[in-house]
PDB file of N, CA and C in Angstrom:
ATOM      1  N   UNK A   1     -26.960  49.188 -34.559  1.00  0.00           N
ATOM      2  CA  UNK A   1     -25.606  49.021 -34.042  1.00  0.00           C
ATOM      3  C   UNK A   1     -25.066  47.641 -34.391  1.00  0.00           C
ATOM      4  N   UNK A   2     -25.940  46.678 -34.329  1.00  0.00           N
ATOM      5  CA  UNK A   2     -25.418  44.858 -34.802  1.00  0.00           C
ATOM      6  C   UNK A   2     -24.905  45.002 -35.829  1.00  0.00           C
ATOM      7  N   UNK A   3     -26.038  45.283 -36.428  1.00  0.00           N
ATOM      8  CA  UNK A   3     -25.917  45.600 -37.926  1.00  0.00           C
ATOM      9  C   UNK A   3     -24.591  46.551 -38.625  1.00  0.00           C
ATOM     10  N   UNK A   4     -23.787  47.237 -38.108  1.00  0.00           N
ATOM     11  CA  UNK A   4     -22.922  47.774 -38.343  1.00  0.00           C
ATOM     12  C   UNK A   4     -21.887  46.887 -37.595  1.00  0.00           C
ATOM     13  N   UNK A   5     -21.759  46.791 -36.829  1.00  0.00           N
ATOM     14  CA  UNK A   5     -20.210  45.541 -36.344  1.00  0.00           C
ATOM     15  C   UNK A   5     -20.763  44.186 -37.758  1.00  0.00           C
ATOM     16  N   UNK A   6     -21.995  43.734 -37.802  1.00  0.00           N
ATOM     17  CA  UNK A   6     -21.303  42.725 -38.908  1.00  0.00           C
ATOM     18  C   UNK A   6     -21.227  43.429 -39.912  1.00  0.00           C
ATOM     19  N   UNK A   7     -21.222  44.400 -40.594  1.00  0.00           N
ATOM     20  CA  UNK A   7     -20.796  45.107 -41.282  1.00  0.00           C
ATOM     21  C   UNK A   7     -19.286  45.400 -41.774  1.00  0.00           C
ATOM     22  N   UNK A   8     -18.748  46.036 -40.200  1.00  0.00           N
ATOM     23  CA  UNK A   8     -17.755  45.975 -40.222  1.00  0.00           C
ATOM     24  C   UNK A   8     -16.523  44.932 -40.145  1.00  0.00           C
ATOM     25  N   UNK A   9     -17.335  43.879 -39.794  1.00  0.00           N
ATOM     26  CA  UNK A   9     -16.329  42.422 -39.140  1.00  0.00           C
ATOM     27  C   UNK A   9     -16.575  41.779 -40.620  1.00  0.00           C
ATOM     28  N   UNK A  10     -17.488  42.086 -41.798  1.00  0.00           N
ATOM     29  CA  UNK A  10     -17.423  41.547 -42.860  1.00  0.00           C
ATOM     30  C   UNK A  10     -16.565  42.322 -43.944  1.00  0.00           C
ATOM     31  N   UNK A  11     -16.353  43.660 -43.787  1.00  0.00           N
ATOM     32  CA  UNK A  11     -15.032  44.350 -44.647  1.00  0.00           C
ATOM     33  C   UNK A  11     -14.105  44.110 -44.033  1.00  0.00           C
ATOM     34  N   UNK A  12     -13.706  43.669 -42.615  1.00  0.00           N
ATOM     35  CA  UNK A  12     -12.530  43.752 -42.305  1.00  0.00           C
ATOM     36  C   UNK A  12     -11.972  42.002 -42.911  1.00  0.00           C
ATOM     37  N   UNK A  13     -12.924  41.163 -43.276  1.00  0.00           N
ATOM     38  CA  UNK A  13     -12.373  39.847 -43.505  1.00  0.00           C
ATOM     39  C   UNK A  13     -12.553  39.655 -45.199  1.00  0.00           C
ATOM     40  N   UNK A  14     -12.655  40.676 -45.807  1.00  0.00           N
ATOM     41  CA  UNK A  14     -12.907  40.379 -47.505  1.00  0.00           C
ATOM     42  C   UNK A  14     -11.612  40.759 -47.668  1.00  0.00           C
ATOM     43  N   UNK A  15     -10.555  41.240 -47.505  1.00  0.00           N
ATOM     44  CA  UNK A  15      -9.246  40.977 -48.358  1.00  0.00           C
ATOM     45  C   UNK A  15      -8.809  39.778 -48.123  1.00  0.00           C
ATOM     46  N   UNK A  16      -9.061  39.014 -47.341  1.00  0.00           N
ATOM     47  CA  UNK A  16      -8.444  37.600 -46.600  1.00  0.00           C
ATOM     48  C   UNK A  16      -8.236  36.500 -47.472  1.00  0.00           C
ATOM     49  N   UNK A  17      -9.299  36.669 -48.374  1.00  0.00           N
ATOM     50  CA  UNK A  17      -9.083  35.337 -49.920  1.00  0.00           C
ATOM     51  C   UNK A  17      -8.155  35.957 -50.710  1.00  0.00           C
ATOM     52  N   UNK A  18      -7.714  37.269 -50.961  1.00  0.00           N
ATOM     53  CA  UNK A  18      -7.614  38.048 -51.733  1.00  0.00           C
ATOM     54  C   UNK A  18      -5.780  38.018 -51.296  1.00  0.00           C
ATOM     55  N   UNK A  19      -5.708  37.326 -50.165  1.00  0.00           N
ATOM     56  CA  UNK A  19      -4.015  37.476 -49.924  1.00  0.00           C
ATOM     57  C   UNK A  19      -3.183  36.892 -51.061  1.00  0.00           C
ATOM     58  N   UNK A  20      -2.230  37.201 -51.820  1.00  0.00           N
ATOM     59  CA  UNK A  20      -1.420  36.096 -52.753  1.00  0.00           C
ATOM     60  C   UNK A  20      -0.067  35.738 -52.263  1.00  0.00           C
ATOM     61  N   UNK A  21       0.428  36.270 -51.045  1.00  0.00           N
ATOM     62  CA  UNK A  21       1.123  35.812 -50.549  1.00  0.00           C
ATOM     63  C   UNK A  21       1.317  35.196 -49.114  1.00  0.00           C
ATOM     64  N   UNK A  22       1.378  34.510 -48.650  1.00  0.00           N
ATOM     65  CA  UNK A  22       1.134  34.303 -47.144  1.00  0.00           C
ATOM     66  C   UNK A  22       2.271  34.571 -46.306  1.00  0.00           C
ATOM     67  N   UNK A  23       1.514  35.674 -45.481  1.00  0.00           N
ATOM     68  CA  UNK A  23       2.837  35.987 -44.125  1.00  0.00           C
ATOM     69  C   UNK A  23       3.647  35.059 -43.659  1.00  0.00           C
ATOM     70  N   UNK A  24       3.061  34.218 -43.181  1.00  0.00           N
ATOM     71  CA  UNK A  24       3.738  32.752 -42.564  1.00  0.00           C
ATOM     72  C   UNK A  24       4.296  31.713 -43.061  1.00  0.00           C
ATOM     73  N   UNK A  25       4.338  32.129 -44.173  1.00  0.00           N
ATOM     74  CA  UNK A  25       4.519  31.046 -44.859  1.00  0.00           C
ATOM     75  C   UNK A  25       6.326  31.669 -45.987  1.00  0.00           C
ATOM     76  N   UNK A  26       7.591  30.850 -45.874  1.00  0.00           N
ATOM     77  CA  UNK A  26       8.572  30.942 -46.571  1.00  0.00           C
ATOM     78  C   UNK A  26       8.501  30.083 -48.124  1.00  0.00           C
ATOM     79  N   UNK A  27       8.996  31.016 -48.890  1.00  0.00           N
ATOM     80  CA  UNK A  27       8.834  30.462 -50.111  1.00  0.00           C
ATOM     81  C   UNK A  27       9.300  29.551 -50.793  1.00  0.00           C
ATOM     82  N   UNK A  28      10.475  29.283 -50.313  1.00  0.00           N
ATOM     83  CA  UNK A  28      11.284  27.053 -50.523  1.00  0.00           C
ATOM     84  C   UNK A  28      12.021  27.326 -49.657  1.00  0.00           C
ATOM     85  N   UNK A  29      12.062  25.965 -49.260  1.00  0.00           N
ATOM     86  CA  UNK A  29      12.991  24.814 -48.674  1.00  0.00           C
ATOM     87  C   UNK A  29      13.654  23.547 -49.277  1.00  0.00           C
ATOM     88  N   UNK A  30      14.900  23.784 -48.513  1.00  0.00           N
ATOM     89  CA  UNK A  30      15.440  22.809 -49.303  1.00  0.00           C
ATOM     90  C   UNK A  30      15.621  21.829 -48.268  1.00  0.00           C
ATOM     91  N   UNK A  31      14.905  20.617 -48.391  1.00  0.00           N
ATOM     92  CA  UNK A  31      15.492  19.270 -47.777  1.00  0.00           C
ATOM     93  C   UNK A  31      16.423  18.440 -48.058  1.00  0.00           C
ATOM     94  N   UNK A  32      16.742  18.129 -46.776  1.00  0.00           N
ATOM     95  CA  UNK A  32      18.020  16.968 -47.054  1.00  0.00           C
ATOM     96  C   UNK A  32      17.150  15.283 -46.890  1.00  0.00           C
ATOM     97  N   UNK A  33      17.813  14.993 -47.955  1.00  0.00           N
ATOM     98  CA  UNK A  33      17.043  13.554 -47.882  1.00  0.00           C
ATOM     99  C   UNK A  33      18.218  12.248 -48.194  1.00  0.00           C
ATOM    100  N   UNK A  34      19.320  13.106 -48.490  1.00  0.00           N
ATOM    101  CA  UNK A  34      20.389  11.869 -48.962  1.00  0.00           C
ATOM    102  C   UNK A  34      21.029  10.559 -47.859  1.00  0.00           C
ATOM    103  N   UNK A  35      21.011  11.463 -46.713  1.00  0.00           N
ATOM    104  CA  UNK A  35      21.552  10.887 -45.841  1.00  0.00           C
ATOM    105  C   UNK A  35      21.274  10.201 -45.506  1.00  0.00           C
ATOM    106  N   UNK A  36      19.718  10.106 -45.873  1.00  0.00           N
ATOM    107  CA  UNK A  36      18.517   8.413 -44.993  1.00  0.00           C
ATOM    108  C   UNK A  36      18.602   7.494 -45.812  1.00  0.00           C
ATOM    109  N   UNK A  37      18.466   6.555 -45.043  1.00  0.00           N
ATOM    110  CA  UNK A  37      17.865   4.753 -46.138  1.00  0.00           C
ATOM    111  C   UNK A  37      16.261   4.817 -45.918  1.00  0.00           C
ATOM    112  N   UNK A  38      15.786   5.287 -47.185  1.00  0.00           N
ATOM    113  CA  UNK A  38      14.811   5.185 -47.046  1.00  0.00           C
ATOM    114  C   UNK A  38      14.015   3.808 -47.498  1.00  0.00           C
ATOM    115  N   UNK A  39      14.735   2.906 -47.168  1.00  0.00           N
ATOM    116  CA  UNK A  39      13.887   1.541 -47.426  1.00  0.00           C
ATOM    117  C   UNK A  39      13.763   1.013 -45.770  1.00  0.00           C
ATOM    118  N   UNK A  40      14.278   1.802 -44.759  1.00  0.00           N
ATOM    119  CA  UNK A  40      13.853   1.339 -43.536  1.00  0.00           C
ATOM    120  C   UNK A  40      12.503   2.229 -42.920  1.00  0.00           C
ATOM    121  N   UNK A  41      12.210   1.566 -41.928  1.00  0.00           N
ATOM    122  CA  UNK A  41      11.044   2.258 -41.483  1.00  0.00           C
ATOM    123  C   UNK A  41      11.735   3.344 -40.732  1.00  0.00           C
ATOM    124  N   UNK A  42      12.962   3.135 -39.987  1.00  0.00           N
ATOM    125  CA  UNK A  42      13.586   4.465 -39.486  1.00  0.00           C
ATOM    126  C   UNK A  42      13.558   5.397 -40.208  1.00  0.00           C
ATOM    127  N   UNK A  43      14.233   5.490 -41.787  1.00  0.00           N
ATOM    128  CA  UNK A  43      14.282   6.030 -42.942  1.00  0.00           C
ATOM    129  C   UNK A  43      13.182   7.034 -43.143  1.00  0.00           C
ATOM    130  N   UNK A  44      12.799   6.059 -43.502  1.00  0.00           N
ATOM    131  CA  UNK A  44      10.625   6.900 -43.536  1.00  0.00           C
ATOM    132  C   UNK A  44      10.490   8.031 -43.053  1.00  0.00           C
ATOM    133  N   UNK A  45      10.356   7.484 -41.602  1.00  0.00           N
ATOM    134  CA  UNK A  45      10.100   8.548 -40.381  1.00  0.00           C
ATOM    135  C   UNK A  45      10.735   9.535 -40.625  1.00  0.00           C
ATOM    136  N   UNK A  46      11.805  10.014 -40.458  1.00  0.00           N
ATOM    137  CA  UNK A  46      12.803  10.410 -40.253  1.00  0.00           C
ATOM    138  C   UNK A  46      12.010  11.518 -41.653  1.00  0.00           C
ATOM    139  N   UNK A  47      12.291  10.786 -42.409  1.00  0.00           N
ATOM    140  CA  UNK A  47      11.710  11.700 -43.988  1.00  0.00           C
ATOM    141  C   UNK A  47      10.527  12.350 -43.400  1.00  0.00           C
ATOM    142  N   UNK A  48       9.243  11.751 -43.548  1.00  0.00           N
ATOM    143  CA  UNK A  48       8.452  12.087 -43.090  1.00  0.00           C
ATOM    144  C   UNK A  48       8.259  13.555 -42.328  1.00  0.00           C
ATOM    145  N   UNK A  49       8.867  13.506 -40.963  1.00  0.00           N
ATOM    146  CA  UNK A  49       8.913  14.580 -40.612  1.00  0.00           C
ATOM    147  C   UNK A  49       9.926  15.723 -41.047  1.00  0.00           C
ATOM    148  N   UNK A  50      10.969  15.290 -41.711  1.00  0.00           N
ATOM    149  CA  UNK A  50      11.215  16.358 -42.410  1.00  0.00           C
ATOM    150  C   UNK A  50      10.754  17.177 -43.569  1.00  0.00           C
ATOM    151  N   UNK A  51       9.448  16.142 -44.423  1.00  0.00           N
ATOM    152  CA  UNK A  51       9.078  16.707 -45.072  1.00  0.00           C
ATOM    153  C   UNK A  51       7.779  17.392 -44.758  1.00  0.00           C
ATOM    154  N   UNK A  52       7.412  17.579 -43.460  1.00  0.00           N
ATOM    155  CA  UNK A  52       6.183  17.860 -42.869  1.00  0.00           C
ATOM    156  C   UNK A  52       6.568  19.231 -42.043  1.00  0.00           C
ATOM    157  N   UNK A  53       7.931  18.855 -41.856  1.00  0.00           N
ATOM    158  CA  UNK A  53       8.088  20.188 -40.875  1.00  0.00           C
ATOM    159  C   UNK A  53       8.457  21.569 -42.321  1.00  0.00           C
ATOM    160  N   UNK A  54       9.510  20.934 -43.418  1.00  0.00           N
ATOM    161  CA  UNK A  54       9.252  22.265 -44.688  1.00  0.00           C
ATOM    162  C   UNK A  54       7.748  22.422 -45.049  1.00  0.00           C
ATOM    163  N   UNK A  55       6.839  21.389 -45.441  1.00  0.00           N
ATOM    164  CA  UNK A  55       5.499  22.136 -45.584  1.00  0.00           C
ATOM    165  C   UNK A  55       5.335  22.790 -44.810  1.00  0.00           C
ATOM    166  N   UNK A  56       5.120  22.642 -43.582  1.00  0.00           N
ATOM    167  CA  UNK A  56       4.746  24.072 -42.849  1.00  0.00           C
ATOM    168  C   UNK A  56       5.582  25.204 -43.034  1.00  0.00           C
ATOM    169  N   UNK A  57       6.745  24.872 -43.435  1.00  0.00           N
ATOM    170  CA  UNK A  57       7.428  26.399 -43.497  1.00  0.00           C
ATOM    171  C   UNK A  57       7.074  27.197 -44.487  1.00  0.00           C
ATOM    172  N   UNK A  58       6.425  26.336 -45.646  1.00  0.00           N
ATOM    173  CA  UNK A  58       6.247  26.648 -47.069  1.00  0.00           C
ATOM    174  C   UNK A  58       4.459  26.992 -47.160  1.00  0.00           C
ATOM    175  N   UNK A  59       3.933  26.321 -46.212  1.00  0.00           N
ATOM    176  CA  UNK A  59       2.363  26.672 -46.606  1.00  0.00           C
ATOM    177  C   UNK A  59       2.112  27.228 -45.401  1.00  0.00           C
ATOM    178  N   UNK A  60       2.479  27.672 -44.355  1.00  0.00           N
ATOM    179  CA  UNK A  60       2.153  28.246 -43.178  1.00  0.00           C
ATOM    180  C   UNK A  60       2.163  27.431 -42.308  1.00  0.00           C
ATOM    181  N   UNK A  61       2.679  28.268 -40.676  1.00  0.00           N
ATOM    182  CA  UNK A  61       2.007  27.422 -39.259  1.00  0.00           C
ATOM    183  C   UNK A  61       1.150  28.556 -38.630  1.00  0.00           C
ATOM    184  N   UNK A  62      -0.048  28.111 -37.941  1.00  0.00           N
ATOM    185  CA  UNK A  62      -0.363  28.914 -37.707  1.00  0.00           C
ATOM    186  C   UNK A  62      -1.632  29.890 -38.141  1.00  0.00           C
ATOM    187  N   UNK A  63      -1.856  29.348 -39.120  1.00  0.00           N
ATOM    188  CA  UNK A  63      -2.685  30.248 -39.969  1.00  0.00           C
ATOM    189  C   UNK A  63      -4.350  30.515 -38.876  1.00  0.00           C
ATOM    190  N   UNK A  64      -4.251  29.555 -38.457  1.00  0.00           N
ATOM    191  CA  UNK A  64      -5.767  29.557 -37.462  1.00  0.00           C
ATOM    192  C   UNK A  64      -5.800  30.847 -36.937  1.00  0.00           C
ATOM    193  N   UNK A  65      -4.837  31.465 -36.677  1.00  0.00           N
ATOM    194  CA  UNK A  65      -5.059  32.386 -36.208  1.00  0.00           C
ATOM    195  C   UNK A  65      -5.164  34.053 -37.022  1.00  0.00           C
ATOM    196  N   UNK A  66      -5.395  33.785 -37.808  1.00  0.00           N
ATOM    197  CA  UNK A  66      -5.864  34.704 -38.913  1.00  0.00           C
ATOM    198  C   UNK A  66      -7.159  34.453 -38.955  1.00  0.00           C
ATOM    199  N   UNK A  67      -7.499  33.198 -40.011  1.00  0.00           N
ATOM    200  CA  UNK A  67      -8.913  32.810 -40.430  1.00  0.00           C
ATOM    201  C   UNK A  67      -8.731  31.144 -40.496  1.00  0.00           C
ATOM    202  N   UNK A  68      -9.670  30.712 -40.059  1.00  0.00           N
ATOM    203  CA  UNK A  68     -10.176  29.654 -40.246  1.00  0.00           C
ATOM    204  C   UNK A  68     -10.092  29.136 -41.717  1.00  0.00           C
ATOM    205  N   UNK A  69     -10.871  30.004 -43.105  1.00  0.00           N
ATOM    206  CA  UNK A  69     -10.168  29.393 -43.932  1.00  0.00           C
ATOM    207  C   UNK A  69      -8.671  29.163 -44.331  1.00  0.00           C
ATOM    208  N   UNK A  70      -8.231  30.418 -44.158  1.00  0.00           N
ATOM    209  CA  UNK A  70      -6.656  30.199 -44.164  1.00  0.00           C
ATOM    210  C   UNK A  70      -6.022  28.780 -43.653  1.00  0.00           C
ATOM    211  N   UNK A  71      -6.631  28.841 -42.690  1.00  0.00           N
ATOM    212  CA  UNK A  71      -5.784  27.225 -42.057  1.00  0.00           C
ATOM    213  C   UNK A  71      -6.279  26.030 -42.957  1.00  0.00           C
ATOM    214  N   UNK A  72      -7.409  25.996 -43.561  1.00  0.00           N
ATOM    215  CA  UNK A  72      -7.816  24.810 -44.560  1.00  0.00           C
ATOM    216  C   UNK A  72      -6.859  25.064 -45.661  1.00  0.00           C
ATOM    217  N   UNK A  73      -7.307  26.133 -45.887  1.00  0.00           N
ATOM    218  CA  UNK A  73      -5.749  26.356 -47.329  1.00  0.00           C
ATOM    219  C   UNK A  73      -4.552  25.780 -47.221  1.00  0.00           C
ATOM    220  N   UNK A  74      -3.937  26.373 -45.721  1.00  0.00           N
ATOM    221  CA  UNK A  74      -2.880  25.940 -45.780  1.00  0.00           C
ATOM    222  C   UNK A  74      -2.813  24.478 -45.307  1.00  0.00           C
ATOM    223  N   UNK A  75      -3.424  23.673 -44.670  1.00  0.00           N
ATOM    224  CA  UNK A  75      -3.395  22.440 -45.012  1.00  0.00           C
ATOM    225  C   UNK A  75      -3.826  21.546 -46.040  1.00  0.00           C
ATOM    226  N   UNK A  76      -4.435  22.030 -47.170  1.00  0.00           N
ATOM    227  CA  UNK A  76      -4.491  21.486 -48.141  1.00  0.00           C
ATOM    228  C   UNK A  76      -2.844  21.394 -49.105  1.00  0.00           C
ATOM    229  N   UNK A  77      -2.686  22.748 -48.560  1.00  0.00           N
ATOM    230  CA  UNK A  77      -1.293  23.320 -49.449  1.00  0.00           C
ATOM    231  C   UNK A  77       0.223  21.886 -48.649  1.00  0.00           C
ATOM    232  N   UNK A  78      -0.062  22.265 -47.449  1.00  0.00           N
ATOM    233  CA  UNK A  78       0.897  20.590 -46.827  1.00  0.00           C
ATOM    234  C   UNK A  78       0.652  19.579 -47.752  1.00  0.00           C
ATOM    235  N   UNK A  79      -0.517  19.067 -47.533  1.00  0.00           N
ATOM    236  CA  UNK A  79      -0.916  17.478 -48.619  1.00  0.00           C
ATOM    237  C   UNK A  79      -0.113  17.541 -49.552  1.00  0.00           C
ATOM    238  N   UNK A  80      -0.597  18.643 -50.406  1.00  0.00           N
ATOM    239  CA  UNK A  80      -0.192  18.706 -51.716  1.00  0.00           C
ATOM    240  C   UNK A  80       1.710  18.558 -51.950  1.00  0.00           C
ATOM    241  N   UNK A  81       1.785  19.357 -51.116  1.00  0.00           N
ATOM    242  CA  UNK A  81       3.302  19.793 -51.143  1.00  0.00           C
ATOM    243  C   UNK A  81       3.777  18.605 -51.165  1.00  0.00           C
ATOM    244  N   UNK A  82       3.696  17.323 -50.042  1.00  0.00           N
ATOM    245  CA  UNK A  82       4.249  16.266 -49.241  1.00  0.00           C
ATOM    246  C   UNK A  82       4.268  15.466 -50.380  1.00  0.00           C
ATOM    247  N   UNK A  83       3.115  15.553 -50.723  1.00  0.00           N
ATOM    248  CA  UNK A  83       2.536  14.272 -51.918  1.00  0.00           C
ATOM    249  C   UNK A  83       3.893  14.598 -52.920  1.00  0.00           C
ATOM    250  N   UNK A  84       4.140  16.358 -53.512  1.00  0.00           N
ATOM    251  CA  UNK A  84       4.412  16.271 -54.758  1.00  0.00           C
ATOM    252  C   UNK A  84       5.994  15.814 -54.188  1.00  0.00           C
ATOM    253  N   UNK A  85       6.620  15.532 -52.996  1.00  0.00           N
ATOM    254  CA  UNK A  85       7.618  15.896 -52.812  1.00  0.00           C
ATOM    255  C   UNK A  85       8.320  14.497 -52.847  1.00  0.00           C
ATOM    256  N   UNK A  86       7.555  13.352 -52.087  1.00  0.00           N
ATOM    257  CA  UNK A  86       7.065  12.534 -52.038  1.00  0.00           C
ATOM    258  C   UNK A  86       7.788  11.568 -53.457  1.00  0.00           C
ATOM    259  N   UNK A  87       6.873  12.560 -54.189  1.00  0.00           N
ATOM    260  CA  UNK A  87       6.833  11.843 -56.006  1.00  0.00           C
ATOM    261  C   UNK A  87       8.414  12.031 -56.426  1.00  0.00           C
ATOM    262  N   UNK A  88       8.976  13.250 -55.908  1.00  0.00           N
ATOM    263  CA  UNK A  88      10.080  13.751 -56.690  1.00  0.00           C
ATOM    264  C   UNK A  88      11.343  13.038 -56.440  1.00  0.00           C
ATOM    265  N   UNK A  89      11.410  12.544 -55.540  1.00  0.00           N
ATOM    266  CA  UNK A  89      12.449  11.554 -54.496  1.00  0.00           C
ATOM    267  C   UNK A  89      12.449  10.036 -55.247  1.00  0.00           C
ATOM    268  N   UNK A  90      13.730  10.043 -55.757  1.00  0.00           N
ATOM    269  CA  UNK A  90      13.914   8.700 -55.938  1.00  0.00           C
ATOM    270  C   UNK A  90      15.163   7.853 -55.776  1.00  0.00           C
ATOM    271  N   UNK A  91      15.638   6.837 -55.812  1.00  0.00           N
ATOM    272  CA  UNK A  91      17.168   7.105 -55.684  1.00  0.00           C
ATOM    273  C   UNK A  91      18.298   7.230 -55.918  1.00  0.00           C
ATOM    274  N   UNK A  92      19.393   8.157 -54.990  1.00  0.00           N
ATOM    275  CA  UNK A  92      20.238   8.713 -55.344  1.00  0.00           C
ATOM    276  C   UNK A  92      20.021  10.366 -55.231  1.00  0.00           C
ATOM    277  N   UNK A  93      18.755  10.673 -55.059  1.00  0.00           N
ATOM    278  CA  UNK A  93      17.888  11.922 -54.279  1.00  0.00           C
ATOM    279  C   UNK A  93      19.070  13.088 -53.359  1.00  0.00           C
ATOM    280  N   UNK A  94      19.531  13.618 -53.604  1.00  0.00           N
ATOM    281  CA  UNK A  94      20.195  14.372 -52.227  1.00  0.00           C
ATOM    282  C   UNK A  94      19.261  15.338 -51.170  1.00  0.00           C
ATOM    283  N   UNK A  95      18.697  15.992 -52.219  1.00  0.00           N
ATOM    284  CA  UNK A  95      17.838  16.378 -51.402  1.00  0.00           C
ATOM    285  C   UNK A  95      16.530  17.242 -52.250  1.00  0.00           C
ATOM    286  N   UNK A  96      15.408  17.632 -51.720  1.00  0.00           N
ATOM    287  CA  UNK A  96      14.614  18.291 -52.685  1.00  0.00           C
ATOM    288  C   UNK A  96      13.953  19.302 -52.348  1.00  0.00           C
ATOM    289  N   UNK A  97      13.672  20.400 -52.820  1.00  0.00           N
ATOM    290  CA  UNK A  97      12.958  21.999 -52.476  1.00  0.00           C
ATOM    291  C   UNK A  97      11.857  21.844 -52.913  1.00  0.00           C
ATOM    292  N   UNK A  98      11.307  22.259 -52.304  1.00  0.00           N
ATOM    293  CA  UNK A  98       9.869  22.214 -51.100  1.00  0.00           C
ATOM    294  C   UNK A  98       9.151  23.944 -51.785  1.00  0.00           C
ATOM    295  N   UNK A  99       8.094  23.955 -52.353  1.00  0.00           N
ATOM    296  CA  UNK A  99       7.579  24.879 -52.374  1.00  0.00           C
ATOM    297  C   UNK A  99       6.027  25.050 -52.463  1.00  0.00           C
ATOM    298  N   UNK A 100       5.460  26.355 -52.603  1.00  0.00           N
ATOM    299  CA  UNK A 100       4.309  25.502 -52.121  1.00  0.00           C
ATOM    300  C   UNK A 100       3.471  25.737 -53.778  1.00  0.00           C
ATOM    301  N   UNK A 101       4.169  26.835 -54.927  1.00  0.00           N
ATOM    302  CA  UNK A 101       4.037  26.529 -56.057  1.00  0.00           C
ATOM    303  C   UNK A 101       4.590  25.327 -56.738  1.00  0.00           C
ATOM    304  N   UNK A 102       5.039  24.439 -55.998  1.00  0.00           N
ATOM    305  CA  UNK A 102       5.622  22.847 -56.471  1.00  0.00           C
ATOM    306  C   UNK A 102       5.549  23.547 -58.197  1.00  0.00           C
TER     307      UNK A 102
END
């Protein structure tokens, strides 16, 4: 009987790598970034969480509650995103879309 629940609790979690799209996750965003001075530390911030709150829209919230890896994915997929977004901003910037195929 064990032996059949991990059985079964192990087919029910093998499509899970196999997702190519993520439920939770929207496919761009577009940020506004023109409006800040980003040479202040207000600036920053302000960026910052706006560019933290589109990663999550773009790589998932939430994912923990699927799978555990899922949620590493999708926080790897934030980093990445932030970083590339990060790079793309320079000035005169209005604003920049957020995806999580950057």
């Amino acid at each position: 009987m064990r032996l059949h629940l991990v059985l079964a609790f192990g087919l029910a979690l093998a499509p899970l790598p196999a997702l190519a799209h993520n439920p939770l996750a929207e496919d761009s965003v577009t940020t506004r970034v023109g409006d800040l001075d980003l040479s202040t530390p207000a600036g920053q911030r302000v960026f910052t969480a706006r560019l933290t709150r589109a990663a999550k829209a773009v790589c998932g919230n939430g994912a923990y509650r699927i799978h555990l890896s899922m949620q590493r994915k999708a926080n790897q997929c934030r980093a990445e995103v932030i970083a590339d977004a990060r790079a793309r901003v320079t000035p005169g910037t209005e604003a920049v879309v957020i995806s999580a195929a950057h």
